[in-house]
C-alpha atoms as a PDB file:
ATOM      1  CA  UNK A   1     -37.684 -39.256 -50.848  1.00  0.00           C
ATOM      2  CA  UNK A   2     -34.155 -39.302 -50.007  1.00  0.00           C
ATOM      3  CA  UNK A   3     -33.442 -35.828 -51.832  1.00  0.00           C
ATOM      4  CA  UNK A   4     -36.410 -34.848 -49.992  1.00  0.00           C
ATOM      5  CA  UNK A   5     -35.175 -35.903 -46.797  1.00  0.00           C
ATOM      6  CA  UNK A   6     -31.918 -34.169 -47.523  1.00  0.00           C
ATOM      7  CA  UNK A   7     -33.373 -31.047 -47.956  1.00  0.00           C
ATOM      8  CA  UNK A   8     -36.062 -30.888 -45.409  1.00  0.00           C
ATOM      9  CA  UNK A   9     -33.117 -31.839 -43.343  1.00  0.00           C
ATOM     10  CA  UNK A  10     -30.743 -29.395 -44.714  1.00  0.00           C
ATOM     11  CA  UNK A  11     -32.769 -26.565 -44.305  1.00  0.00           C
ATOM     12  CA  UNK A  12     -33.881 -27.294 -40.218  1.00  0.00           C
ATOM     13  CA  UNK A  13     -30.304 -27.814 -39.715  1.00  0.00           C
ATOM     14  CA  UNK A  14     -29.914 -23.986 -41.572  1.00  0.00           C
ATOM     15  CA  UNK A  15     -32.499 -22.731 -40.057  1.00  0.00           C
ATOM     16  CA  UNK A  16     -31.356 -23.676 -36.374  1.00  0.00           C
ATOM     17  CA  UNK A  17     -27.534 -22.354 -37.555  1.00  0.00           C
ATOM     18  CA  UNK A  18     -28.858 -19.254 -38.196  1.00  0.00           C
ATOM     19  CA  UNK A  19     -31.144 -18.816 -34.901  1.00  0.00           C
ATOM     20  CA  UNK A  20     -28.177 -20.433 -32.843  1.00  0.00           C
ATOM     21  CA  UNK A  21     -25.590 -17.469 -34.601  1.00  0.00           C
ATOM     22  CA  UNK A  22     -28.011 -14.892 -33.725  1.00  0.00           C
ATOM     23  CA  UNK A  23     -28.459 -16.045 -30.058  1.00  0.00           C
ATOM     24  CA  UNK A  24     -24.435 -15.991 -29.903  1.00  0.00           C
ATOM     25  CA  UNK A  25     -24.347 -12.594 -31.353  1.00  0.00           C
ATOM     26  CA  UNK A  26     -27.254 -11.458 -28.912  1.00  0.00           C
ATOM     27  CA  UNK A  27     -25.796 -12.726 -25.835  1.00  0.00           C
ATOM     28  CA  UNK A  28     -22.006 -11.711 -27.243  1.00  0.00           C
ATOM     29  CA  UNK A  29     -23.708  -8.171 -27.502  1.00  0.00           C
ATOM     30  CA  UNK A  30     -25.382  -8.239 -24.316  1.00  0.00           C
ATOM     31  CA  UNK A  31     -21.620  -9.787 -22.444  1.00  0.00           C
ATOM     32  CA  UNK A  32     -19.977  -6.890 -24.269  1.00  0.00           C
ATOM     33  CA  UNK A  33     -22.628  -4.333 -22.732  1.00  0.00           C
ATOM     34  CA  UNK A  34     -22.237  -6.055 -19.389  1.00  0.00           C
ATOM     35  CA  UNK A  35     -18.337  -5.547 -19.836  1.00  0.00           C
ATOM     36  CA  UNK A  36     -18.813  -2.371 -20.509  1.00  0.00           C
ATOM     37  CA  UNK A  37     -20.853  -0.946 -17.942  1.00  0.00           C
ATOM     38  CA  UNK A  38     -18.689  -3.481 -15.316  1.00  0.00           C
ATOM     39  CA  UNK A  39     -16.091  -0.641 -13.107  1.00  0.00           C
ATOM     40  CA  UNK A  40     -12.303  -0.792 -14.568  1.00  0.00           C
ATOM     41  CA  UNK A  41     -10.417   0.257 -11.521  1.00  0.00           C
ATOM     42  CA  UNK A  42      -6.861   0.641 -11.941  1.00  0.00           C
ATOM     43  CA  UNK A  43      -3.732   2.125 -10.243  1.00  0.00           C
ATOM     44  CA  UNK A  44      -2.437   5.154 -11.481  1.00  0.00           C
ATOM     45  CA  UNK A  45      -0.367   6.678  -8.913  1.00  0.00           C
ATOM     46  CA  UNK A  46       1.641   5.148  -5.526  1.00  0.00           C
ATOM     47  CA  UNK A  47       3.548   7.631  -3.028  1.00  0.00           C
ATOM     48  CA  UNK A  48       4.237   7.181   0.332  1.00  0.00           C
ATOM     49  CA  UNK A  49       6.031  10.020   2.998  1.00  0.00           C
ATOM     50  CA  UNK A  50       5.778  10.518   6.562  1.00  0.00           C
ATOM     51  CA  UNK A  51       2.974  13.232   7.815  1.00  0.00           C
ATOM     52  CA  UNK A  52       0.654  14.244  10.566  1.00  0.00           C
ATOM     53  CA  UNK A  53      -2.413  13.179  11.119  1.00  0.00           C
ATOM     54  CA  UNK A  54      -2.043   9.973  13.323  1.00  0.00           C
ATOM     55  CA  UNK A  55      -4.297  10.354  16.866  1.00  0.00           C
ATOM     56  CA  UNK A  56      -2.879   8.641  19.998  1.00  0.00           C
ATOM     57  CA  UNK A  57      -2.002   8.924  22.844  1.00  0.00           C
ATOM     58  CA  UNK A  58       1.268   9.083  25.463  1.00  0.00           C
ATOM     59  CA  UNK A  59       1.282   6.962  28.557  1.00  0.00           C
ATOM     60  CA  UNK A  60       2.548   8.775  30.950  1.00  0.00           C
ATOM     61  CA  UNK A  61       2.981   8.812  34.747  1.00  0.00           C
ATOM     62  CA  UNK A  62       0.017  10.513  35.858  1.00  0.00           C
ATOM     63  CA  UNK A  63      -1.920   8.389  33.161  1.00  0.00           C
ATOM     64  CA  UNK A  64      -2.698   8.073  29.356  1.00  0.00           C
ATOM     65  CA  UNK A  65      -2.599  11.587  27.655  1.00  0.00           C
ATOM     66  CA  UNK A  66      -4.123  11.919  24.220  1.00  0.00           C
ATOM     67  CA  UNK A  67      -2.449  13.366  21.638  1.00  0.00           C
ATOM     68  CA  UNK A  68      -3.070  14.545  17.706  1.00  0.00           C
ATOM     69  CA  UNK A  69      -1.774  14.909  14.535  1.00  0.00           C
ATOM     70  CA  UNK A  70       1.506  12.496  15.276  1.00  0.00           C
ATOM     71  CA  UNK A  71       3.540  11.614  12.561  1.00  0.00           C
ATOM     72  CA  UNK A  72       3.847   8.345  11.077  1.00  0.00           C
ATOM     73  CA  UNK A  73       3.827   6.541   7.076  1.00  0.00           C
ATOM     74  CA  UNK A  74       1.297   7.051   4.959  1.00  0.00           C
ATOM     75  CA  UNK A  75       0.527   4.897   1.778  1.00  0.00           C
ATOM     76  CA  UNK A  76      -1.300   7.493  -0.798  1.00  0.00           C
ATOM     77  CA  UNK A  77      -2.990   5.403  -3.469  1.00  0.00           C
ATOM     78  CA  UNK A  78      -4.552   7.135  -6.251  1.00  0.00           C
ATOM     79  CA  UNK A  79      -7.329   5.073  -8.606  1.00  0.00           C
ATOM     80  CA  UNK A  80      -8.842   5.654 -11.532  1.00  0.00           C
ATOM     81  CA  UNK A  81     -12.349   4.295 -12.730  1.00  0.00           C
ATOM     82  CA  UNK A  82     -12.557   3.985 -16.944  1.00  0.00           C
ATOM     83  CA  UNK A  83     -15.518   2.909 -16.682  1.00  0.00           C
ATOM     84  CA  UNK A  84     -19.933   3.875 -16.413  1.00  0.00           C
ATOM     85  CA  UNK A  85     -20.022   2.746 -13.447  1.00  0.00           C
ATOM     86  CA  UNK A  86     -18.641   3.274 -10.034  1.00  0.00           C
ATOM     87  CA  UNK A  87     -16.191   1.193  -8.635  1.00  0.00           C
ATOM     88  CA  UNK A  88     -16.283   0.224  -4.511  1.00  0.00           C
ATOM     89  CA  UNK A  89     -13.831  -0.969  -2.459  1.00  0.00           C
ATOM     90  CA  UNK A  90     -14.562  -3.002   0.098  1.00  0.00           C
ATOM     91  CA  UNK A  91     -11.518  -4.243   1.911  1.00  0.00           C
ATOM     92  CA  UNK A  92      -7.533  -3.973   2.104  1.00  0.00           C
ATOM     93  CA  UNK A  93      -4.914  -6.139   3.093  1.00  0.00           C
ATOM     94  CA  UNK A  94      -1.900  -5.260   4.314  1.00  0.00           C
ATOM     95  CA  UNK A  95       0.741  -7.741   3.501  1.00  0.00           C
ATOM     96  CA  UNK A  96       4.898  -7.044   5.252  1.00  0.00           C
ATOM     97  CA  UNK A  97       7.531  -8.997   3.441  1.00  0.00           C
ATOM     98  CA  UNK A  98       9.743  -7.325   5.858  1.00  0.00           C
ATOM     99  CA  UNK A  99      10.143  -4.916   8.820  1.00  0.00           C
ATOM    100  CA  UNK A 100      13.113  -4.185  11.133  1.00  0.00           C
ATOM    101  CA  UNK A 101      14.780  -0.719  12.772  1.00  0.00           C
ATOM    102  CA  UNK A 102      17.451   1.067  11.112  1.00  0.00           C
ATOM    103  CA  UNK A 103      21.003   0.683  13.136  1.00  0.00           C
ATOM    104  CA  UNK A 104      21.387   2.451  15.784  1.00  0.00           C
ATOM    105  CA  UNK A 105      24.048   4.847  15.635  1.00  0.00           C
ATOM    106  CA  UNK A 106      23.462   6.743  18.938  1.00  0.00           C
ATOM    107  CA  UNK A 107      23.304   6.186  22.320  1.00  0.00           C
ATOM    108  CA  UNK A 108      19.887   6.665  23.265  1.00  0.00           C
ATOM    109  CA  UNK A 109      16.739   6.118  25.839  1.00  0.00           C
ATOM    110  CA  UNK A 110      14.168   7.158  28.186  1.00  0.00           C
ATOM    111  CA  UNK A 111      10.569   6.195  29.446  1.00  0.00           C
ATOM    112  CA  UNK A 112       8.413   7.694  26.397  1.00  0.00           C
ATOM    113  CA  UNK A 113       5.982   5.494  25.476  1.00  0.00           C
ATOM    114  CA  UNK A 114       3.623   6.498  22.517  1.00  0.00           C
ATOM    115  CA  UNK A 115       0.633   4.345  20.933  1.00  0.00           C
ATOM    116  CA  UNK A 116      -0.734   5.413  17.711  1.00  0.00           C
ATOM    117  CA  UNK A 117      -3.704   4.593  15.663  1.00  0.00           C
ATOM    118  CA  UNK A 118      -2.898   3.275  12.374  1.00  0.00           C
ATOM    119  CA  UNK A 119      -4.948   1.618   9.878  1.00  0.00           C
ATOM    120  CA  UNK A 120      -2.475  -1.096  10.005  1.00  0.00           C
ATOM    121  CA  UNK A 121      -1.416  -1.243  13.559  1.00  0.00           C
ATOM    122  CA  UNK A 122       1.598  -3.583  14.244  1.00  0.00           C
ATOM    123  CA  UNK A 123       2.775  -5.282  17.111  1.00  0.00           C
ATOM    124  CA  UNK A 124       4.694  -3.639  19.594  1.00  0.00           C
ATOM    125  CA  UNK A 125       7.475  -6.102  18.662  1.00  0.00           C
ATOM    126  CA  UNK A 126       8.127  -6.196  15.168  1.00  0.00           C
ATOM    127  CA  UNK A 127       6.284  -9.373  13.833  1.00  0.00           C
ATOM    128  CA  UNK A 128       7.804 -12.004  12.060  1.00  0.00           C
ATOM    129  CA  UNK A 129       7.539 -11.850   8.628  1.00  0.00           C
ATOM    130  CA  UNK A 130       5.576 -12.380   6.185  1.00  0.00           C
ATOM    131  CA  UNK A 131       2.769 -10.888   8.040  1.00  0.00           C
ATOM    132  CA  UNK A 132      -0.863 -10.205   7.201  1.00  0.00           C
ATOM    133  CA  UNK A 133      -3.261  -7.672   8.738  1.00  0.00           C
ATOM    134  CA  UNK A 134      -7.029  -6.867   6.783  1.00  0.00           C
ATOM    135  CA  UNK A 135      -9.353  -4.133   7.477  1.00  0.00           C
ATOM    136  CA  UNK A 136     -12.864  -3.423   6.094  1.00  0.00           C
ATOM    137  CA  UNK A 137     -13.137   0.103   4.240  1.00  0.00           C
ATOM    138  CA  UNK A 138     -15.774   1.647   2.062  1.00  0.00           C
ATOM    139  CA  UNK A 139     -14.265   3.359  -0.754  1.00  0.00           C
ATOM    140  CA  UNK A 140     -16.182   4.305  -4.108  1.00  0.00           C
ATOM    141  CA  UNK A 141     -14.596   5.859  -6.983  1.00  0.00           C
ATOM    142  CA  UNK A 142     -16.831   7.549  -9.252  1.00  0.00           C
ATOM    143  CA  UNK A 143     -17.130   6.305 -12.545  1.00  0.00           C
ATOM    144  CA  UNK A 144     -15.022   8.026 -15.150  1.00  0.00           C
ATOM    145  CA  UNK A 145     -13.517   9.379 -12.238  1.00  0.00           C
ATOM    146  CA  UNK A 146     -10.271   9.620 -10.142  1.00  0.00           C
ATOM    147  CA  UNK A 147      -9.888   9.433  -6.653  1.00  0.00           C
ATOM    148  CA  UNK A 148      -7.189   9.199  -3.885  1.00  0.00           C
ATOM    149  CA  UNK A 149      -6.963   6.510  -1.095  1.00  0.00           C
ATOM    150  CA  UNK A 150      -4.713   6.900   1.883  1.00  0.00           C
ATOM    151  CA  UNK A 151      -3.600   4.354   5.007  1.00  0.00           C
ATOM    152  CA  UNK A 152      -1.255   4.559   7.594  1.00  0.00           C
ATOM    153  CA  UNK A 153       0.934   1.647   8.778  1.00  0.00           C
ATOM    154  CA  UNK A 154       3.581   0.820  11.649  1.00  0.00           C
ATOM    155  CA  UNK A 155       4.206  -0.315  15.589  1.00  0.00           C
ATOM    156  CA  UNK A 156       1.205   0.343  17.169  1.00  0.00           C
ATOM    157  CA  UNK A 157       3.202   1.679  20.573  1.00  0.00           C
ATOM    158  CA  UNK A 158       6.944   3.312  20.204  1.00  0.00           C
ATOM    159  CA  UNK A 159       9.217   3.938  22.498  1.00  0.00           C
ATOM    160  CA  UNK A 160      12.907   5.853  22.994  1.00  0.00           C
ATOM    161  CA  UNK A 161      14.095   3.781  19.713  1.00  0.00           C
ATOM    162  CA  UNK A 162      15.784   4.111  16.381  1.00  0.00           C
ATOM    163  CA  UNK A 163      13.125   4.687  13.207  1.00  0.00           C
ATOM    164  CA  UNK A 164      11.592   1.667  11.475  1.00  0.00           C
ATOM    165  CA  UNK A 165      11.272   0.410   8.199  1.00  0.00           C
ATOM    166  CA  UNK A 166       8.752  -1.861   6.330  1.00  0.00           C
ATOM    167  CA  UNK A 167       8.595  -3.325   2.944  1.00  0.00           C
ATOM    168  CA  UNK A 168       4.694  -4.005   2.278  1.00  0.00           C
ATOM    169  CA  UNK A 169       2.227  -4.981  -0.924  1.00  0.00           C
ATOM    170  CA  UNK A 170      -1.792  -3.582  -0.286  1.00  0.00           C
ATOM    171  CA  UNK A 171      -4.308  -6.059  -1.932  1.00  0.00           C
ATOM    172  CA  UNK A 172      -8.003  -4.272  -2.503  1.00  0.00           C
ATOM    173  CA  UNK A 173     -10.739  -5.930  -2.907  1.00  0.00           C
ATOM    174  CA  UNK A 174     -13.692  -4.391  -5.033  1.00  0.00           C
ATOM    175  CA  UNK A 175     -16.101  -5.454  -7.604  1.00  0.00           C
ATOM    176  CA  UNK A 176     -15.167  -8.995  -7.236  1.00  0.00           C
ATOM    177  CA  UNK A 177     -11.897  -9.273  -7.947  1.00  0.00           C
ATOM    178  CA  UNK A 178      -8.487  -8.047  -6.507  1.00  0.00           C
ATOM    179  CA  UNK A 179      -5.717  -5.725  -7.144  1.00  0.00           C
ATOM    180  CA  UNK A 180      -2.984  -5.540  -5.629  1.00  0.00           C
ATOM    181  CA  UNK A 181      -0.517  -2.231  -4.625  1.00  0.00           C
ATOM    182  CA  UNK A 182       2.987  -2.530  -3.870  1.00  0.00           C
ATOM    183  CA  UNK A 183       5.972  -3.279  -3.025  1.00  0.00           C
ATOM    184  CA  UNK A 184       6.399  -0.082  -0.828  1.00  0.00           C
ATOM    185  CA  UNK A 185       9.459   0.799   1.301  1.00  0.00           C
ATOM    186  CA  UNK A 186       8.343   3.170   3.980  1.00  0.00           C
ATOM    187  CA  UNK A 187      10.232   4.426   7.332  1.00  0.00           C
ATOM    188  CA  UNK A 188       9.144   6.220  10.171  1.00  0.00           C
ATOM    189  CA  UNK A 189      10.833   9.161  12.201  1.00  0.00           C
ATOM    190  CA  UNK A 190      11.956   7.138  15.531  1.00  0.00           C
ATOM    191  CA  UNK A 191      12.868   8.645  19.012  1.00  0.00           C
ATOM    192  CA  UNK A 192      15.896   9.322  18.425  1.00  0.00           C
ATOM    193  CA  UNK A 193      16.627  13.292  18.606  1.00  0.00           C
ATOM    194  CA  UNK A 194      20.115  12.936  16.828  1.00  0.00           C
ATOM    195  CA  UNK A 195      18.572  10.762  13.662  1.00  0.00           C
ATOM    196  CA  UNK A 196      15.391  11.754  12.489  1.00  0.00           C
ATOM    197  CA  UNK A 197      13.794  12.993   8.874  1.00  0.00           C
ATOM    198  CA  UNK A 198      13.234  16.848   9.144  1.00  0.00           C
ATOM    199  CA  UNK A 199      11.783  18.330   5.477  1.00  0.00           C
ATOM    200  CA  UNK A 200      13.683  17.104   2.268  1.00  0.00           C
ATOM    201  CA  UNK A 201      16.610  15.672   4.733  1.00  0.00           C
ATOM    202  CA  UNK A 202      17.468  14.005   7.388  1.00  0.00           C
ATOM    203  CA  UNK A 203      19.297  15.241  10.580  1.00  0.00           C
ATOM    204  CA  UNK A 204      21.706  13.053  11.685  1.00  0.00           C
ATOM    205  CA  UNK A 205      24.477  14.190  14.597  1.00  0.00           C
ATOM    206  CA  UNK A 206      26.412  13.424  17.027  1.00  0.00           C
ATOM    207  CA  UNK A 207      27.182   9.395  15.709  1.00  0.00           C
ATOM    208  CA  UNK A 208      29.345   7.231  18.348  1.00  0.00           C
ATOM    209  CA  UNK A 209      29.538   4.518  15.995  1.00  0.00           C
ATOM    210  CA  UNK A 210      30.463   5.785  12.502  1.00  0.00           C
ATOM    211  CA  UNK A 211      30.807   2.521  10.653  1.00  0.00           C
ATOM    212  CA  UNK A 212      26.761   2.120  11.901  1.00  0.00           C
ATOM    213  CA  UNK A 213      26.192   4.992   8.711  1.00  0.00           C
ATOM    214  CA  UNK A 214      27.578   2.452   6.138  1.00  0.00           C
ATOM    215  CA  UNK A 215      25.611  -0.339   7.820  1.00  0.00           C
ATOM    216  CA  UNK A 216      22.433   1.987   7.478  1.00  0.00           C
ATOM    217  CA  UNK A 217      23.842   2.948   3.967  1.00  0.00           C
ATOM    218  CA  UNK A 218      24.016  -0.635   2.903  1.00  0.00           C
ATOM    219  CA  UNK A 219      20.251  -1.571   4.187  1.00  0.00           C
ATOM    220  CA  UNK A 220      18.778   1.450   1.969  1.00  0.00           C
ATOM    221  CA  UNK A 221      20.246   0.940  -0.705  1.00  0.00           C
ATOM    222  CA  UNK A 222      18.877  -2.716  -0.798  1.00  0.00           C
ATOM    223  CA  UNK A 223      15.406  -1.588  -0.086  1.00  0.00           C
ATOM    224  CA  UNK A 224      15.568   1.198  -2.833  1.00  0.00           C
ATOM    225  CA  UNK A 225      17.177  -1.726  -5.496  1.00  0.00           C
ATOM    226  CA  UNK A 226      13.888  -4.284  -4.519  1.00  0.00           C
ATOM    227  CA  UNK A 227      12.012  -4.603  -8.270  1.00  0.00           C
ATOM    228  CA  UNK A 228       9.082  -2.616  -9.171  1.00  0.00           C
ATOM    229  CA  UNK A 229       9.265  -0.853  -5.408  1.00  0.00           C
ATOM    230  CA  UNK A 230       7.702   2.569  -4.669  1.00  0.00           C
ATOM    231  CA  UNK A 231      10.145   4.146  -2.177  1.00  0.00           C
ATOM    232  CA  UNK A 232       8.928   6.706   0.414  1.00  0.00           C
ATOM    233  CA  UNK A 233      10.100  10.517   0.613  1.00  0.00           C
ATOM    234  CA  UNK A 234      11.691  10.011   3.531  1.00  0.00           C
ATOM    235  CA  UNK A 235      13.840   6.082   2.608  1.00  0.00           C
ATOM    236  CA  UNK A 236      15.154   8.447  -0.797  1.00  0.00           C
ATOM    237  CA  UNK A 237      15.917  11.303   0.909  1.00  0.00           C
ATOM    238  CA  UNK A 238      17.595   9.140   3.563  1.00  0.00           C
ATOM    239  CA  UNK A 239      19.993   7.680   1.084  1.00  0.00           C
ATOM    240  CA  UNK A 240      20.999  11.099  -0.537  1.00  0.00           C
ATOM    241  CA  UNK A 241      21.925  12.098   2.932  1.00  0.00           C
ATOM    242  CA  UNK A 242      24.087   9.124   3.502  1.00  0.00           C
ATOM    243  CA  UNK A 243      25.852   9.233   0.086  1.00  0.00           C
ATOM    244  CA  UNK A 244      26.033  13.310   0.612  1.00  0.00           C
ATOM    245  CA  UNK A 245      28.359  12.024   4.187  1.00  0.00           C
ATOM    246  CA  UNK A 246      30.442   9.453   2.257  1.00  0.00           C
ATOM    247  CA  UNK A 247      28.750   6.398   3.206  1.00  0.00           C
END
């Protein structure tokens, strides 16, 4: 009886190992089809550069005057989708570690007043940082496929006043999980009509404080040294101009 018992024993317990290791194979194969057919969105290229585009509008005496195709940063995001399956973003986040205005260099001013209508609009006062601003998109990238992605960021109203400059990460949301962009350096054009990008350089004239360059100087060149950054056409091209005048 007791070899009996052992065996009868012995073989359920065999019997249920073998019909518990094919359930684990089944549902391994069925998680590894799931996996499989789940999107895998990734980053595969960051830029970002100043260009038209941007509606608005300028408030002037007689009253507000729209306007088109203003310049102003754009973040240009391009994603790819490995996967059978498309891949939909739902929301980004905009999150500033830091934003200021370059030094100003020149004497300048006036009454212009100019709102624009970024993604990510910012206060007319440069918040405090860090600072957090969300905004609900609809985005799908195809599966197998690659797509581009592009947002616009800075003060929401600008006046007579030097450029500014922004050091920001972009968290998307999609498929239930997160990824996250960034850091980008990015700097507008300003008001100021003797420092301003124009093409692959920037024009900068008539300075009545020269030792303001190296101040500028210094501020790039931290911005361009911050780990992992993606720096904007206009912050490189910036620098080479600056280094180009000795400072």
């Amino acid at each position: 009886m007791a070899v009996g018992l052992s065996v009868y024993y012995g073989n359920d317990s065999s019997e249920s190992g073998r019909s518990q290791a094919k359930s684990g194979e089944a549902q391994a194969i069925t998680g590894a089809s799931e996996a499989e057919r789940q999107p895998k969105l990734r980053v595969a290229r960051v830029a970002a550069y100043i260009k038209e585009g941007i509606d608005g509008k300028e408030q002037a005496a007689e009253g507000p005057k729209p306007l088109k195709d203003l310049r102003g940063p754009h973040l240009d995001i391009t994603f790819e989708n490995r996967a059978p399956g498309p891949s939909l973003i739902t929301k980004a986040t905009l999150r500033l570690r830091e934003a200021g205005s370059l030094p100003g260099c020149h004497q300048i001013g006036g009454d212009l007043s100019i709102s624009m209508n970024y993604d990510f609009p910012m206060p007319d006062k440069l918040p405090k940082t860090p600072y957090e601003k969300a905004k609900d998109i609809s985005f799908t990238v195809e599966d197998n496929k690659i797509d581009r992605l592009t947002l616009t960021m800075g003060p929401e109203n600008h006046g007579w006043e030097n450029p500014w400059y922004g050091v920001a990460d972009v968290v998307f949301e999609h498929d239930g999980t997160k990824t996250t962009v960034g850091p980008i350096a990015v700097v507008d054009t300003g008001g100021d009509a003797d420092f301003y990008p124009k093409d692959d350089t920037w024009v900068i004239k008539n300075v009545t404080r020269p030792a303001c360059l190296d101040e500028t100087a210094a501020l790039v060149n931290r911005l361009v040294a911050i780990p992992d950054v993606t720096v904007s056409k206009e912050l490189t091209s910036l620098r080479d101009k600056l280094t180009s005048m000795g400072h």
